[in-house]
N, C-alpha and C. Protein backbone atom coordinates (compact mmCIF):
# COMPACT_ATOMS: atom_id res chain seq x y z
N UNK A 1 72.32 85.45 69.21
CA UNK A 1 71.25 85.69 70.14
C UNK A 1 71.13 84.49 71.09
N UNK A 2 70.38 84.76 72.37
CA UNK A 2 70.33 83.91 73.14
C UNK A 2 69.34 82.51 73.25
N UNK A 3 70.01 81.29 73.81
CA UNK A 3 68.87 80.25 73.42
C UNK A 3 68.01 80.22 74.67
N UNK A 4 67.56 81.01 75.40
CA UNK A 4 66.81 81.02 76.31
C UNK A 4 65.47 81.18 75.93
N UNK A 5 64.37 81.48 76.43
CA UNK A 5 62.98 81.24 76.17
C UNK A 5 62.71 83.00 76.42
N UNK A 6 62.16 83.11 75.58
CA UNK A 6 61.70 85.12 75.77
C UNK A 6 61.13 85.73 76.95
N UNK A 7 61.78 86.79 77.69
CA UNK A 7 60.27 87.08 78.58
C UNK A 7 59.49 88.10 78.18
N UNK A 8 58.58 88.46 78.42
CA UNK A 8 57.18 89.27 77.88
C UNK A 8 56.64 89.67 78.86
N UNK A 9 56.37 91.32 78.93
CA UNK A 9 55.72 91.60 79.58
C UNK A 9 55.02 92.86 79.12
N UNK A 10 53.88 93.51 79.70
CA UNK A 10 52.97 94.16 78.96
C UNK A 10 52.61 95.00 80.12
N UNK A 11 52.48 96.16 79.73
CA UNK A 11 51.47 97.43 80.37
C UNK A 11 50.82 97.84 79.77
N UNK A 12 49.68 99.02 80.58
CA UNK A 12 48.53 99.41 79.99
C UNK A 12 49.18 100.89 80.38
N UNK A 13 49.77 102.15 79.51
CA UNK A 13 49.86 103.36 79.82
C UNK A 13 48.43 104.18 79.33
N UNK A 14 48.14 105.26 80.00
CA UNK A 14 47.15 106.55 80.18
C UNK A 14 47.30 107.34 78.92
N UNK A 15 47.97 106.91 77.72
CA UNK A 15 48.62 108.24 76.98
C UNK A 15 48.23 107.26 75.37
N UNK A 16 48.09 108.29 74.16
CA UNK A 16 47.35 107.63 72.96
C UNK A 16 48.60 107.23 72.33
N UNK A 17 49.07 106.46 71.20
CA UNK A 17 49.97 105.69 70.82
C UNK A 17 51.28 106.19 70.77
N UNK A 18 51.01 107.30 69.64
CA UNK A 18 51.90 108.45 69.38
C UNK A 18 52.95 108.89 71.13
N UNK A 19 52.29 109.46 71.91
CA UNK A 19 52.79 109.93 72.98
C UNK A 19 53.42 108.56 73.83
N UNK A 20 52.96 107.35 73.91
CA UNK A 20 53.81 106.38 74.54
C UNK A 20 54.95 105.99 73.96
N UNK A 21 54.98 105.79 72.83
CA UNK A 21 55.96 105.70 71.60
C UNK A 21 57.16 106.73 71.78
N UNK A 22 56.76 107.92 71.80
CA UNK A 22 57.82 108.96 72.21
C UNK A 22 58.33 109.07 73.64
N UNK A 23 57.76 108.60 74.53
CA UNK A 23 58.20 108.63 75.84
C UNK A 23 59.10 107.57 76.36
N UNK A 24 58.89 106.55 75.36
CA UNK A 24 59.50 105.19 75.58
C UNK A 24 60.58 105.48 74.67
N UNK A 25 61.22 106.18 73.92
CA UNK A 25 61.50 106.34 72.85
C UNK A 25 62.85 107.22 73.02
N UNK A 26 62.31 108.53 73.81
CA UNK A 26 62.85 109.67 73.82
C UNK A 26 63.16 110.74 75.24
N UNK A 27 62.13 109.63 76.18
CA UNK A 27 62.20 110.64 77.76
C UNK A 27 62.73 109.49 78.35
N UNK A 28 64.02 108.17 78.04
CA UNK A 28 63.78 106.90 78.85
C UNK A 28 64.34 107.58 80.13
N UNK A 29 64.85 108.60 80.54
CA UNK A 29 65.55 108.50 82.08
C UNK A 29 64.06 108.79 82.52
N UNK A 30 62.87 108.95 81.92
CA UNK A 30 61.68 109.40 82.78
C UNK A 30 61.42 107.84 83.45
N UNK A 31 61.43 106.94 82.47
CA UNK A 31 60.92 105.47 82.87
C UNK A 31 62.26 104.53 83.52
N UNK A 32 63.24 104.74 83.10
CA UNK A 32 64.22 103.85 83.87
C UNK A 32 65.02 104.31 84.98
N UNK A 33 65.23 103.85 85.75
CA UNK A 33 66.18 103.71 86.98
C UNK A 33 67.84 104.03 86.74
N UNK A 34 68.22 104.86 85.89
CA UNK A 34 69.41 104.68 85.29
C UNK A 34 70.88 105.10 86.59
N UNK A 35 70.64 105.58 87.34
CA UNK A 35 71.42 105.34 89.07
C UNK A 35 71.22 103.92 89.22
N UNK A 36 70.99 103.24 89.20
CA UNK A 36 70.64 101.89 90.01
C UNK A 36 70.90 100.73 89.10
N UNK A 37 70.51 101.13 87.46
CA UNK A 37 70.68 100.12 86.20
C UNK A 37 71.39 100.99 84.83
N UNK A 38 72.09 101.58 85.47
CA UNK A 38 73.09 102.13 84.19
C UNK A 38 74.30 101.35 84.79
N UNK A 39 75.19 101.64 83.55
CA UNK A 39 76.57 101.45 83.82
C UNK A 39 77.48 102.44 84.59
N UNK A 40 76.94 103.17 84.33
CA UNK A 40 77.47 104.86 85.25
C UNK A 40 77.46 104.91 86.16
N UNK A 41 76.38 104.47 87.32
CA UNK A 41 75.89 104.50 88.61
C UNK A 41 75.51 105.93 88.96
N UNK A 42 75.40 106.22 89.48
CA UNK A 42 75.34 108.01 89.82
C UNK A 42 76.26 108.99 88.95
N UNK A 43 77.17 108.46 88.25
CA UNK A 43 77.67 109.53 87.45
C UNK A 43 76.67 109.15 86.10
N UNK A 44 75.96 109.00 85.79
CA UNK A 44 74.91 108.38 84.61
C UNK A 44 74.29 109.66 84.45
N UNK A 45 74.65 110.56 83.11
CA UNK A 45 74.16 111.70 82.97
C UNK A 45 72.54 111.60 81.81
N UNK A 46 72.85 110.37 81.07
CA UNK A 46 71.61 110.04 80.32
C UNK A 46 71.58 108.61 79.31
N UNK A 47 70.25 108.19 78.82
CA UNK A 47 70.53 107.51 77.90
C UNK A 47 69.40 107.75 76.65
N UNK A 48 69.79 107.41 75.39
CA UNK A 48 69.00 107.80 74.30
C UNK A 48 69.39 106.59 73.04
N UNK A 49 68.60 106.79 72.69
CA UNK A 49 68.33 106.47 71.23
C UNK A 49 69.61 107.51 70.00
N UNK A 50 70.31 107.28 69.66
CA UNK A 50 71.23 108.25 68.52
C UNK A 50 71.92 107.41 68.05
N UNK A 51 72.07 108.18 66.41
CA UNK A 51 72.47 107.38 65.37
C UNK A 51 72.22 106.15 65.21
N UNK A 52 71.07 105.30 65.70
CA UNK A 52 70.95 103.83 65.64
C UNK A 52 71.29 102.97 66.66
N UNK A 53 71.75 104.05 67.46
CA UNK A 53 72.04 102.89 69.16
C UNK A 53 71.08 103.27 69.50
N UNK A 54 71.60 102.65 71.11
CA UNK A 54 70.76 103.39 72.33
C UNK A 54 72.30 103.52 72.89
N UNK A 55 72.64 104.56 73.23
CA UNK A 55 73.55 105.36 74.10
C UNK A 55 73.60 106.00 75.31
N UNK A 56 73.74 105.09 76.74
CA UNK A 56 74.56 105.96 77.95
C UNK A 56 75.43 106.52 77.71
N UNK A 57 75.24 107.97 78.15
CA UNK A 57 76.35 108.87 78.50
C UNK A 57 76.67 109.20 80.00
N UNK A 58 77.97 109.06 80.70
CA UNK A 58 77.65 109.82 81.79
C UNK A 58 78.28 111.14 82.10
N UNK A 59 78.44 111.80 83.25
CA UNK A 59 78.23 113.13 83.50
C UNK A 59 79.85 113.75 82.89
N UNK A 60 80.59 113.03 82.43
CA UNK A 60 82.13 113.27 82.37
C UNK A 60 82.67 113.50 80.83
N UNK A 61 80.68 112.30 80.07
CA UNK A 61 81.09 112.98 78.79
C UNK A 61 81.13 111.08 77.94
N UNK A 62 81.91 110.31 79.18
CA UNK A 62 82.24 108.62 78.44
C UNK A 62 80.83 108.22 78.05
N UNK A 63 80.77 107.17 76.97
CA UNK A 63 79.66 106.83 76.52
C UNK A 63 79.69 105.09 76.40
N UNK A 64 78.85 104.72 76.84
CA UNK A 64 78.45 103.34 76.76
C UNK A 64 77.64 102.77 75.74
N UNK A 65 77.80 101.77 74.90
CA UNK A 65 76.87 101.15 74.33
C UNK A 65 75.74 100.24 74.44
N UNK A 66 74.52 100.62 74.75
CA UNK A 66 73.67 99.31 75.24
C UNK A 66 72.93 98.53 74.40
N UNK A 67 72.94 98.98 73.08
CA UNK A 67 72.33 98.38 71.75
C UNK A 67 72.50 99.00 70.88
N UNK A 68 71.68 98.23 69.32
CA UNK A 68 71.95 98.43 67.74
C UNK A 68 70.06 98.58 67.09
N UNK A 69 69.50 99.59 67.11
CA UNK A 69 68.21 100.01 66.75
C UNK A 69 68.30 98.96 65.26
N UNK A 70 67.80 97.72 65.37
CA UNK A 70 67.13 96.66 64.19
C UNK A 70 66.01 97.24 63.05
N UNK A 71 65.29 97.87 64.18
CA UNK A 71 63.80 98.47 63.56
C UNK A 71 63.39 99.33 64.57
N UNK A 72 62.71 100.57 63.56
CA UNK A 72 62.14 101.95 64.03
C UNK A 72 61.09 102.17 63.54
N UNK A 73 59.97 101.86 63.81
CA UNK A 73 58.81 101.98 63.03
C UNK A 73 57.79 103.11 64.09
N UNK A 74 57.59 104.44 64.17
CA UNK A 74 57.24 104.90 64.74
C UNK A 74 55.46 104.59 65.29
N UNK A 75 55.31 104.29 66.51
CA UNK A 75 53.97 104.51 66.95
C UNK A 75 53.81 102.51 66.76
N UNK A 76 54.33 101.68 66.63
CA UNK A 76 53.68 100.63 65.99
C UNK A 76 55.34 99.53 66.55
N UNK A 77 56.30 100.10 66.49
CA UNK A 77 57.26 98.70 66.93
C UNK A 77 58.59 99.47 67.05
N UNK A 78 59.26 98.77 67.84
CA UNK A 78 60.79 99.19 68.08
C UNK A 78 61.48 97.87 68.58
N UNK A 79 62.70 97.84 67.84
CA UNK A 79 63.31 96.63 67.73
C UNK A 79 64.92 96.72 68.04
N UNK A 80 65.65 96.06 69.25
CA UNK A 80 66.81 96.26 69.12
C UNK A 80 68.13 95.66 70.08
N UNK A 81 69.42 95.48 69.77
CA UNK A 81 69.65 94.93 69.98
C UNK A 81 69.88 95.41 71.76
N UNK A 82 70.65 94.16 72.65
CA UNK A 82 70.85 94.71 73.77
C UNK A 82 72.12 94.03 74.71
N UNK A 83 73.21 94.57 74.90
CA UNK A 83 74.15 94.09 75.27
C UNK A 83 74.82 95.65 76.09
N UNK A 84 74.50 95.92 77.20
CA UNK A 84 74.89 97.09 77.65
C UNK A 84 76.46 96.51 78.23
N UNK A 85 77.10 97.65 77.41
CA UNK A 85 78.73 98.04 77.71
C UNK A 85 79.80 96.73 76.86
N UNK A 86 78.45 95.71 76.60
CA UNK A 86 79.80 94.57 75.64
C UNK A 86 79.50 95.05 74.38
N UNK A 87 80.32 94.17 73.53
CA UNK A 87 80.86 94.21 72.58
C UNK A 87 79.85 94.03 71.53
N UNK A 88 78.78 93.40 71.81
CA UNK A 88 77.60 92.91 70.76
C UNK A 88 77.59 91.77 70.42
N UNK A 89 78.95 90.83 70.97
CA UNK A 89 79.29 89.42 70.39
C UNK A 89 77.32 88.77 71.06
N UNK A 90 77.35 89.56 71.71
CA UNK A 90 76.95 88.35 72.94
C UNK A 90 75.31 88.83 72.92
N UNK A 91 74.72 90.01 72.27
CA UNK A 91 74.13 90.35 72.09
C UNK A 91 72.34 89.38 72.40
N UNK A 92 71.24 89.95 73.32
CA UNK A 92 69.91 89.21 72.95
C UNK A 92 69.59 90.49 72.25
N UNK A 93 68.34 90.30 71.51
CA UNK A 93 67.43 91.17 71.21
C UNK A 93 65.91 91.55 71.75
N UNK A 94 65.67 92.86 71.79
CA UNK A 94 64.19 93.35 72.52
C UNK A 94 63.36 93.85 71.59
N UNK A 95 62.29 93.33 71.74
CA UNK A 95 60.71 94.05 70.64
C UNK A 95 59.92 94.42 71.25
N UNK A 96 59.82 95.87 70.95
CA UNK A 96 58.39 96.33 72.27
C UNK A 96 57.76 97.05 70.79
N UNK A 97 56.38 96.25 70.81
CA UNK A 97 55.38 96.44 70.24
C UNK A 97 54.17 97.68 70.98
N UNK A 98 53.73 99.18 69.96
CA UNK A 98 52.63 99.64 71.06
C UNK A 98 51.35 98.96 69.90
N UNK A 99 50.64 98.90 71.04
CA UNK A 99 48.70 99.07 70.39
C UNK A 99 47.98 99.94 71.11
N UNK A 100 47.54 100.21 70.39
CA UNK A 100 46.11 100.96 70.83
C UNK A 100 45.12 100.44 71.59
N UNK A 101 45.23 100.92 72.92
CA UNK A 101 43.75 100.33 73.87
C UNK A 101 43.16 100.57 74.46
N UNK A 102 41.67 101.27 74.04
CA UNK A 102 40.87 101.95 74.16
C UNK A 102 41.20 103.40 74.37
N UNK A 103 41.19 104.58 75.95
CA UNK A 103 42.03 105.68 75.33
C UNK A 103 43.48 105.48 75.52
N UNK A 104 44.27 104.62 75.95
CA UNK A 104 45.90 104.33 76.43
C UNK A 104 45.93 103.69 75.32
N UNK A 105 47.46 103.00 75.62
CA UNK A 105 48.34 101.92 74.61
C UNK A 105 48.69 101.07 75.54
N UNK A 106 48.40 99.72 74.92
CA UNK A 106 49.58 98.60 75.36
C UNK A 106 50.80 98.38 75.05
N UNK A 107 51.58 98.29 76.32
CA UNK A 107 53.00 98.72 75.34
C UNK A 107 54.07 97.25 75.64
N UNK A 108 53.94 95.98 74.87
CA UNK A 108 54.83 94.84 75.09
C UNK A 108 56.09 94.66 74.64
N UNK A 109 56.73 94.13 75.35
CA UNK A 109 58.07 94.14 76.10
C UNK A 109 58.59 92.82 75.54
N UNK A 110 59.15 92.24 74.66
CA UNK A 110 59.78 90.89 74.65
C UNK A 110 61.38 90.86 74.87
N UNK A 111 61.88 90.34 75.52
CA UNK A 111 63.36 90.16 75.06
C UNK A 111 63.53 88.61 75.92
């Protein structure tokens, strides 16, 4: 892992724990830019969470690796590694913690 200093960052989403958790989780082409920050570029047909990665696929079928799921704790933490398209030598790791706040979630971001 890397000896750099963490960055952190935090939002406030509209939606109760459960539902941010799954959206962050399970809809990411809803939240990421994956034309612009995939490895695919416009051929970038998706990316997900399976078998313990997180997996780009693009439209042709090739699949990229962008991490190694550490921890899955539904509604409460997700942990994992992140090295999109290397090898993992080189690997940092990301922790996005949700809470509950007030009717939304805070949803923090470390890597």
């Amino acid at each position: 892992m890397s000896g750099f200093p963490p960055v952190v960052r935090a939002a406030w989403v509209n939606r109760p724990i459960d539902e941010a958790f799954h959206v962050f989780t399970s809809e990411i082409r809803a939240w990421w830019p994956l034309p612009s920050h995939g490895l695919f570029g416009d051929a970038s047909a998706s990316v997900a969470f399976s078998d313990g990665q997180l997996v780009e696929q693009s439209v042709d079928g090739s699949e990229a690796i962008w991490g190694k799921v550490l921890a899955w704790e539904p509604s409460v933490r997700l942990v994992f590694t992140w090295h999109p398209g290397g090898d993992g030598e080189e690997a940092s790791e990301v922790e996005v913690v949700f809470e509950a706040d007030g009717a939304g979630t805070r949803v923090v971001i470390e890597h």
